[in-house]
Protein backbone atom coordinates (compact mmCIF):
# COMPACT_ATOMS: atom_id res chain seq x y z
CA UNK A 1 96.85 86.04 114.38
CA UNK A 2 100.51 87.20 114.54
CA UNK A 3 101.67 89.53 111.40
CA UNK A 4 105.28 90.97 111.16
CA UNK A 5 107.12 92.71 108.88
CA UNK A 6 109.48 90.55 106.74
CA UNK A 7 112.72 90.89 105.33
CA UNK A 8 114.29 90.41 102.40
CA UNK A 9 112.99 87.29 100.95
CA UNK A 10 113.40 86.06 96.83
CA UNK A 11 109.49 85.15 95.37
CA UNK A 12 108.44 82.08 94.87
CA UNK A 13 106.52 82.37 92.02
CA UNK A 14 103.41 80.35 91.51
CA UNK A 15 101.59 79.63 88.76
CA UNK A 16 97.73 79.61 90.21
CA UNK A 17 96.57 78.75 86.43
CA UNK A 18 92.71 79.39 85.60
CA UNK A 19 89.77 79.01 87.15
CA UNK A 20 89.04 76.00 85.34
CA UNK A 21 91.88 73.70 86.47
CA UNK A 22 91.26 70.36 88.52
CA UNK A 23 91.93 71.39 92.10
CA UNK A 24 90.35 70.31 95.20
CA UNK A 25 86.84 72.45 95.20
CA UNK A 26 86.91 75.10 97.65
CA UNK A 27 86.86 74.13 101.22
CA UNK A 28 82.74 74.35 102.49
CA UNK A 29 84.48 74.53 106.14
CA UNK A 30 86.36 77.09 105.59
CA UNK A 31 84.09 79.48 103.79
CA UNK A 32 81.75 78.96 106.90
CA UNK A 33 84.65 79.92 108.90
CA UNK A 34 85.38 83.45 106.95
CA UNK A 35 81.49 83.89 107.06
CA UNK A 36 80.73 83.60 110.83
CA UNK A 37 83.81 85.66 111.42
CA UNK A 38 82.35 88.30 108.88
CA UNK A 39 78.46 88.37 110.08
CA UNK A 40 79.96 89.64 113.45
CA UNK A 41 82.82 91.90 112.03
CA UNK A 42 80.72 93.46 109.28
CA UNK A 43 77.66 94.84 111.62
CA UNK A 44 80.71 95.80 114.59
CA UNK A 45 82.85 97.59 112.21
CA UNK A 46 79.98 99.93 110.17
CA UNK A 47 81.81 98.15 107.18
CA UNK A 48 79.66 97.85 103.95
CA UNK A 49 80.98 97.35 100.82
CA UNK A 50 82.60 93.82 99.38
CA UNK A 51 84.64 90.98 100.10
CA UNK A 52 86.36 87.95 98.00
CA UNK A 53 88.66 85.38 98.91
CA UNK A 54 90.32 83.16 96.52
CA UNK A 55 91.70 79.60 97.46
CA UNK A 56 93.95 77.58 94.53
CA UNK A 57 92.72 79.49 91.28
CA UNK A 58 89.20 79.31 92.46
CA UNK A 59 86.60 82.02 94.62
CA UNK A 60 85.99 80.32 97.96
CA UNK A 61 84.10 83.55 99.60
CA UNK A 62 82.14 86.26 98.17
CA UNK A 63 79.60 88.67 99.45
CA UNK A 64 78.22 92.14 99.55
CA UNK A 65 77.10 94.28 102.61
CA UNK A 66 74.97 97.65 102.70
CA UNK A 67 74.02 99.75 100.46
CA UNK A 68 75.83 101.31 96.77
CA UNK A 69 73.85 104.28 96.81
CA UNK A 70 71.59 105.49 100.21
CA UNK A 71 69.73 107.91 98.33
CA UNK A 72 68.37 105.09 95.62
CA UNK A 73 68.23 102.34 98.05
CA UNK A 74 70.74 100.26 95.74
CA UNK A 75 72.40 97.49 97.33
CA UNK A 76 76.13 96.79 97.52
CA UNK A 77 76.62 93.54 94.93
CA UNK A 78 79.93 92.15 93.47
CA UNK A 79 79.39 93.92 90.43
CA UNK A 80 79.57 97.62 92.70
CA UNK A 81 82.44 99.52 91.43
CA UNK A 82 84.49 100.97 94.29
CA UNK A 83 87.41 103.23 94.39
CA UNK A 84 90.47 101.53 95.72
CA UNK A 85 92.87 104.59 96.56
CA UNK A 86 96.65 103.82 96.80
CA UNK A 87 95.75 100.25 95.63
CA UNK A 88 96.78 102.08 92.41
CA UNK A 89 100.01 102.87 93.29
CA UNK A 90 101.32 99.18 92.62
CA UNK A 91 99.61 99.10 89.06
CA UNK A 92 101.56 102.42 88.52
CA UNK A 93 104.83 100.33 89.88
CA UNK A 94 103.80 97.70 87.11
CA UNK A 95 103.32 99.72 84.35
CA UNK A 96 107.29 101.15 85.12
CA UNK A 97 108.49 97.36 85.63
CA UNK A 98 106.70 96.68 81.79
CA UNK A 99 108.82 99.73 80.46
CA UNK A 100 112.16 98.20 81.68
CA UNK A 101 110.75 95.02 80.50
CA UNK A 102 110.89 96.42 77.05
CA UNK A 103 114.20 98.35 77.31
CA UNK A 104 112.64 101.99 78.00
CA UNK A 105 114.05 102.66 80.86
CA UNK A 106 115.54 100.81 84.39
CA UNK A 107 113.95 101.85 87.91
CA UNK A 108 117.99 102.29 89.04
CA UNK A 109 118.03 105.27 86.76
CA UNK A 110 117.79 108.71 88.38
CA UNK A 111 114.70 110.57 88.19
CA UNK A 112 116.03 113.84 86.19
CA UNK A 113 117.05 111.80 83.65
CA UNK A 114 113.27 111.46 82.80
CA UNK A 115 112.06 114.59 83.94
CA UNK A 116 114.97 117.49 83.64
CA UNK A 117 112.72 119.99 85.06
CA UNK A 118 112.79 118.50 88.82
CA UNK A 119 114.25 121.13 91.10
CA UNK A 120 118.57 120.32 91.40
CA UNK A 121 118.24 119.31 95.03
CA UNK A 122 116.55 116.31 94.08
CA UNK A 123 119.04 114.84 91.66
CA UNK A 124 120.01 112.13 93.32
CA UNK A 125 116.21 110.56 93.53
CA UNK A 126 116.06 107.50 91.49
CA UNK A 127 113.01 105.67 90.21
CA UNK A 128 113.19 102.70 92.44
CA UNK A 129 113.63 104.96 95.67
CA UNK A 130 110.15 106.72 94.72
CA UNK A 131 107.85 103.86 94.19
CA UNK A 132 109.29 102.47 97.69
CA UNK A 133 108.83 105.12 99.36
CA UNK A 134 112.55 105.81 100.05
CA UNK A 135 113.05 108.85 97.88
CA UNK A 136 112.86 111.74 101.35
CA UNK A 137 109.87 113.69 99.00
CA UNK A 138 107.13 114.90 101.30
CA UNK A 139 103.24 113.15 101.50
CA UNK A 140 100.84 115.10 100.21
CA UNK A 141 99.45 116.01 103.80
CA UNK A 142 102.90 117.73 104.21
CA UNK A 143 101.56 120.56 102.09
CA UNK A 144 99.75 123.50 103.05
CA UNK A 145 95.99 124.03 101.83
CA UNK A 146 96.55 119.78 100.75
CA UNK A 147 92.71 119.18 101.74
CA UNK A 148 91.27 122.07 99.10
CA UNK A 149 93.76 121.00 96.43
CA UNK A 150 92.86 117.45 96.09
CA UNK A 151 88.68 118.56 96.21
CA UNK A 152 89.34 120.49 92.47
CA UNK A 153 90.05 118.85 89.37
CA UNK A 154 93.91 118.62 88.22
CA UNK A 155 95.64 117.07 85.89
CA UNK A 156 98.86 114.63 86.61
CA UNK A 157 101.57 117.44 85.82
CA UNK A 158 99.48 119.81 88.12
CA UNK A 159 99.55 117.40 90.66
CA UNK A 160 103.11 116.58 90.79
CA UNK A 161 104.06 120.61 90.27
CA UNK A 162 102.23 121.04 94.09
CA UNK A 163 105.66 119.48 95.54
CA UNK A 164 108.06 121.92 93.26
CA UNK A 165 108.99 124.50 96.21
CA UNK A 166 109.49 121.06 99.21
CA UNK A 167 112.61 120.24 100.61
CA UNK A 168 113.59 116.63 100.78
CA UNK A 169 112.38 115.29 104.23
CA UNK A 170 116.05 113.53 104.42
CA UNK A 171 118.89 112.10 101.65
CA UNK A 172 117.03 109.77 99.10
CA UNK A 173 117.82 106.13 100.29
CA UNK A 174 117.48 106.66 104.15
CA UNK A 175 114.44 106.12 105.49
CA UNK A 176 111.02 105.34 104.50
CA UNK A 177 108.56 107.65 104.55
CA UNK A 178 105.24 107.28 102.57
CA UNK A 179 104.95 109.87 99.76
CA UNK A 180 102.23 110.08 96.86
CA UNK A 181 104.52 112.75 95.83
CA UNK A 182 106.58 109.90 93.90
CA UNK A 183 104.14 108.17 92.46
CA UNK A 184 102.59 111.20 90.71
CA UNK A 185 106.80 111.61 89.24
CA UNK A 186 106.13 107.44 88.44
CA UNK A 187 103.15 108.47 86.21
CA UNK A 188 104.59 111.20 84.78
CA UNK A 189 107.45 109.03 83.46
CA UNK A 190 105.02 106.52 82.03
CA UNK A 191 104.11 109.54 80.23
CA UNK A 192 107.37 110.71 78.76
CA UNK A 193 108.86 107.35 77.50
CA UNK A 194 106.04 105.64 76.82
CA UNK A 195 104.35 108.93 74.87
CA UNK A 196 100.65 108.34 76.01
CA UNK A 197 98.87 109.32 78.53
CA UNK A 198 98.99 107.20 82.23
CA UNK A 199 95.51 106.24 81.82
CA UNK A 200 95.46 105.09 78.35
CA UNK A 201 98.81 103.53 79.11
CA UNK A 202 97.72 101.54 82.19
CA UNK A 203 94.53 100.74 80.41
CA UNK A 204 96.12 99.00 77.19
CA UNK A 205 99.09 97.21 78.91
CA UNK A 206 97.44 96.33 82.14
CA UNK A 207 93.72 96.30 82.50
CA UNK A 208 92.93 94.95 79.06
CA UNK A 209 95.55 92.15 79.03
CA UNK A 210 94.44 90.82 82.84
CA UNK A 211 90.66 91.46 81.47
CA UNK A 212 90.16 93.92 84.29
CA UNK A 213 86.75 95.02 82.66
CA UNK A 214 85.25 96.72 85.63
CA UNK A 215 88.24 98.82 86.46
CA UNK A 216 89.40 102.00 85.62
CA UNK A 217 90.38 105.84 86.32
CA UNK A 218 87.72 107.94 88.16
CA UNK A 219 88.32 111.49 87.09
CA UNK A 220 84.59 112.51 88.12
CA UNK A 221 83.99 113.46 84.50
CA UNK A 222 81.95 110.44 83.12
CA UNK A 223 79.19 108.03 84.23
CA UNK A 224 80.48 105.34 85.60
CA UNK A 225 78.40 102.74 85.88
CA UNK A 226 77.40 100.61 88.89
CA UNK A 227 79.60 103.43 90.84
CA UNK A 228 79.25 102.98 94.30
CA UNK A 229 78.12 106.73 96.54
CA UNK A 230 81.09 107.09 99.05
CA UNK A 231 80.24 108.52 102.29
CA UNK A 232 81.80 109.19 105.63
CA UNK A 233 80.34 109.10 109.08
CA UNK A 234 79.63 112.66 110.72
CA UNK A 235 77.68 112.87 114.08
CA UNK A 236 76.35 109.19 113.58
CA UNK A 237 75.03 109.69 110.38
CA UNK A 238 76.36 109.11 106.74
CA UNK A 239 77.19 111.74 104.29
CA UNK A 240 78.27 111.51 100.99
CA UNK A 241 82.01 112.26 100.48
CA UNK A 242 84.04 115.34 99.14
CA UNK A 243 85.34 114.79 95.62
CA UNK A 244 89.54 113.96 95.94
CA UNK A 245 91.34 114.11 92.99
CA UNK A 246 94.83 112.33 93.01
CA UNK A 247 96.19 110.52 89.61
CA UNK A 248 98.81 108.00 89.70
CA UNK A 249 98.71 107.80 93.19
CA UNK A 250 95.23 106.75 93.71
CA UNK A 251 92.60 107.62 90.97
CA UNK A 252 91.01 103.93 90.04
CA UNK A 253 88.03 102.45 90.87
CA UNK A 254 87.32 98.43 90.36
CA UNK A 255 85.66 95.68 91.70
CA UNK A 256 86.74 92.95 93.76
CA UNK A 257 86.04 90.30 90.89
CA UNK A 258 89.00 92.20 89.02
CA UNK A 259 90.54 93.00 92.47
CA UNK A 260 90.90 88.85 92.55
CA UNK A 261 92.19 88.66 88.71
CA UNK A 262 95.00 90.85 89.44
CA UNK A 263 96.05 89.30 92.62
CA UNK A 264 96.49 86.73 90.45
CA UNK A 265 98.72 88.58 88.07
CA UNK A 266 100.62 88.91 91.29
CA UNK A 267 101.36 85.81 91.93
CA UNK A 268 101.96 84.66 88.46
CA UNK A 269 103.82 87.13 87.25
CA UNK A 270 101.59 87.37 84.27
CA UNK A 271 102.68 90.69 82.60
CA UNK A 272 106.28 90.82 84.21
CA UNK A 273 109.79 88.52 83.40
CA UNK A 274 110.88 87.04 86.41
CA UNK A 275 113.48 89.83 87.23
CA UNK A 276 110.67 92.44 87.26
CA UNK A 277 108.52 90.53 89.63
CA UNK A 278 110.86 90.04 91.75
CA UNK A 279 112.06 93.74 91.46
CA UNK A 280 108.42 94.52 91.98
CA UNK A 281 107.69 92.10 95.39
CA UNK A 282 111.09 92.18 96.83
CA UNK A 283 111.33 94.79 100.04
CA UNK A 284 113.33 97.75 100.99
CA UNK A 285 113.66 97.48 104.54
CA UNK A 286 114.25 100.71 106.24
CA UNK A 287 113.49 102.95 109.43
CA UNK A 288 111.13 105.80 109.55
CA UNK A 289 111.13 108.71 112.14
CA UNK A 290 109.22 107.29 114.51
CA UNK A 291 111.74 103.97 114.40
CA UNK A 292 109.58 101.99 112.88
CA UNK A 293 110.96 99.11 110.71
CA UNK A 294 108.95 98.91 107.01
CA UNK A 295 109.35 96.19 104.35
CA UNK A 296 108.00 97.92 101.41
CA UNK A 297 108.07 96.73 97.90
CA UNK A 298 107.19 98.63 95.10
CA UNK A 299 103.23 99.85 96.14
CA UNK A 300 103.44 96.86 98.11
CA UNK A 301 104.01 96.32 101.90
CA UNK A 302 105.63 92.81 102.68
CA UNK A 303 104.43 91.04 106.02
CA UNK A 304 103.97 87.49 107.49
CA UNK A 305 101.19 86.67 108.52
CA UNK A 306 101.22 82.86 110.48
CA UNK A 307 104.32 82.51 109.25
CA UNK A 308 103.51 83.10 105.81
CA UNK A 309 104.80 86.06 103.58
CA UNK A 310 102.51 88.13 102.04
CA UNK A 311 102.34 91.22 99.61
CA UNK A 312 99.37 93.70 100.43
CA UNK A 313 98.62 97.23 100.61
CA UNK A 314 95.29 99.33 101.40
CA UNK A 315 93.77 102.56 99.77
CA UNK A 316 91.27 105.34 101.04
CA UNK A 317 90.23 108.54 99.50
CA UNK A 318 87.07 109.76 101.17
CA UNK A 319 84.17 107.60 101.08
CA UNK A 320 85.81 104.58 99.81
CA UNK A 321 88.68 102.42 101.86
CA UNK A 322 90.36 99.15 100.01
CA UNK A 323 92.52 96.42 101.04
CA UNK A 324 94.07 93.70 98.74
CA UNK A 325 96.63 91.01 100.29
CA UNK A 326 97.78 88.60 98.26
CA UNK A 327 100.14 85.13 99.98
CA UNK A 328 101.58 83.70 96.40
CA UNK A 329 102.81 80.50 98.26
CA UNK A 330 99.71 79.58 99.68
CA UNK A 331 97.67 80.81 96.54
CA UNK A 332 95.34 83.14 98.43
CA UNK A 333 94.15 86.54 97.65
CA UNK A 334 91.85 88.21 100.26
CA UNK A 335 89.94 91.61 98.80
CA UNK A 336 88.15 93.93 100.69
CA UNK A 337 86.63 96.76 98.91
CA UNK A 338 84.15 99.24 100.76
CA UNK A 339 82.12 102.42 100.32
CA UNK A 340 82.52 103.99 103.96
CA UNK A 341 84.82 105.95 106.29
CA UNK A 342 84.81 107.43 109.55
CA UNK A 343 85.75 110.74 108.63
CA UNK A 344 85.99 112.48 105.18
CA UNK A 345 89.96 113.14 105.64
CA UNK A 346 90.77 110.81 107.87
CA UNK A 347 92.02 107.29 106.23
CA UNK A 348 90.58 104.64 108.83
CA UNK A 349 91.73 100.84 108.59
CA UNK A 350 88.33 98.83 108.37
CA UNK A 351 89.31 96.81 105.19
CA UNK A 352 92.46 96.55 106.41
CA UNK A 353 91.48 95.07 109.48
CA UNK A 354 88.97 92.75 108.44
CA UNK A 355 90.99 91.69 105.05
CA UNK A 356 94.05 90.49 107.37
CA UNK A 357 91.80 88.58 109.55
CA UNK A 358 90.43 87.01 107.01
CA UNK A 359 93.51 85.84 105.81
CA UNK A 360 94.66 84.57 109.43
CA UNK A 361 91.59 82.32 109.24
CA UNK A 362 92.59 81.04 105.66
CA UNK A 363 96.31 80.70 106.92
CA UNK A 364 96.07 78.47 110.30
């Protein structure tokens, strides 16, 4: 397998259409393929959790490993609901994108203009430079005490107040450094010029048009039904995970049925004109500290993989690691959604890793 980052590269759109459409059935090869690889990745990798692949509008590959809940003995199934982390931070991106879609506002505009309050020094910030990542605000772990903050309840304002006092890391347009700081700002503004709260607004212009049933915001609150335990791995043995609290930037739980449907949306372009899907998939490519050259989109990294470009992007809070990739030329979205890490604070990359290789097999 051979992925590298890509440049700057217009979207071809394409329109995977539904489920029901006449397309060559899935390929019985294939899925063999993906599940030979998988019965020796799964048991190597301690992953359990959930995994869908879909092929020309249709599911080629699905199937559950381990167990929802240790305690109850309840299996994994593709009903589980898992937490998917930063996976949010693209619908966030979306929910912005359908706001200049409707003439509330343009992701060129500077920051203050939405939020006044923001200390001076970070006037120059605009919206586009937070969601990729270009902005120079600081990542959450750049804050002291970050590990007890996120393990209490807060609300979105509170949230995005922890970053008040930081300096910008360097001048907004620079580099790329990952940040959850901005996409606690990008929910905020949803807030302000929509006038409802980021939830209720993701939830009526997002989740309910794509019929994401299974998904929504994990605030540790409510019941949530079919929730899947997280745990983390601590001397060998599982343990359930700390609560983390974090809004905008990574609050949502789903499933990887409605993982699949809004791949889709990806592809298609299904809530977005063309000029805001293409503002939302199209890369800024930029150095970080190390060096490093990153093609990041809005919430969405941009890589080849086989020589095909693909949009993807992985989440982790504790106990729960996702991974959606989605290659709109090829019509393929790969989602891997699982209930497990390595260590409670410590983001490991075992959907990651198994979700790309997936998608080598489906790209040869």
């Amino acid at each position: 397998m051979t992925i590298k980052i890509l440049r700057t590269v217009p979207l071809l759109v394409i329109a995977l259409g539904p489920t029901g459409c006449t397309r060559p059935k899935p390929d019985g090869e294939l899925a063999s393929r993906i599940d030979a690889y998988l019965s020796e990745a799964v048991p190597e990798s301690g992953f359990q959790g959930s995994i869908s692949v879909a092929l020309s509008g249709s599911v080629l590959f699905s199937a559950s490993y381990g167990m929802a809940n240790l305690e109850h003995q309840v299996p994994n199934t593709l009903r589980t609901r898992f937490r998917i982390g930063s996976v949010t931070k693209q619908m966030t991106a979306t929910g912005l994108l359908i706001l200049q879609d409707q003439g509330r506002l343009d992701v060129e505009d500077r920051v203050l203009e939405y939020l006044p309050d923001l200390p001076p020094t970070w006037a120059g910030i605009t919206i586009h430079q937070m969601l990729t990542h270009t902005s120079g605000l600081p990542d959450l772990t750049d804050l002291p005490n970050w590990k007890e903050r996120v393990s209490s309840p807060s609300t979105l304002g509170e949230e995005a107040f922890w970053y008040w006092e930081e300096p910008l890391l360097f001048q907004p347009g620079q580099e790329f450094r990952y940040s959850n700081a901005g996409y606690e700002l990008a929910g905020l503004i949803i807030e302000r010029v929509s006038g409802a709260p980021y939830e209720a607004f993701l939830q009526e212009t997002v989740f309910e048009p794509l019929g994401l049933l299974e998904t929504g915001f994990d605030r540790r609150d409510r019941i949530i039904p079919n929730m899947a335990q997280g745990y983390f791995i601590e001397e060998s043995e599982k343990r359930p995970a700390p609560e983390f609290h974090e809004a905008s930037g990574g609050s949502t739980y789903s499933t990887v049925g409605d993982m699949i449907r809004w791949g889709h949306a990806l592809s298609t372009g299904e809530l977005l004109s063309q000029a805001a899907l293409e503002g939302l998939t199209t890369p800024e490519v930029r150095t970080d500290s190390t060096g490093t050259i990153t093609a990041y989109a809005s919430g969405l990294f941009v890589r080849e993989i086989n020589g095909t470009r693909t949009l993807s992007h992985g989440g982790w809070v504790p106990g729960y690691n996702a991974f959606v990739l989605v290659a709109p030329e090829k019509e393929i979205c790969v989602v891997a959604l699982s209930n497990v890490t390595y260590t409670a604070f410590s983001p490991p990359a075992i959907s990651a890793r198994i979700a790309n290789e997936v998608a080598s097999i489906v790209l040869e």
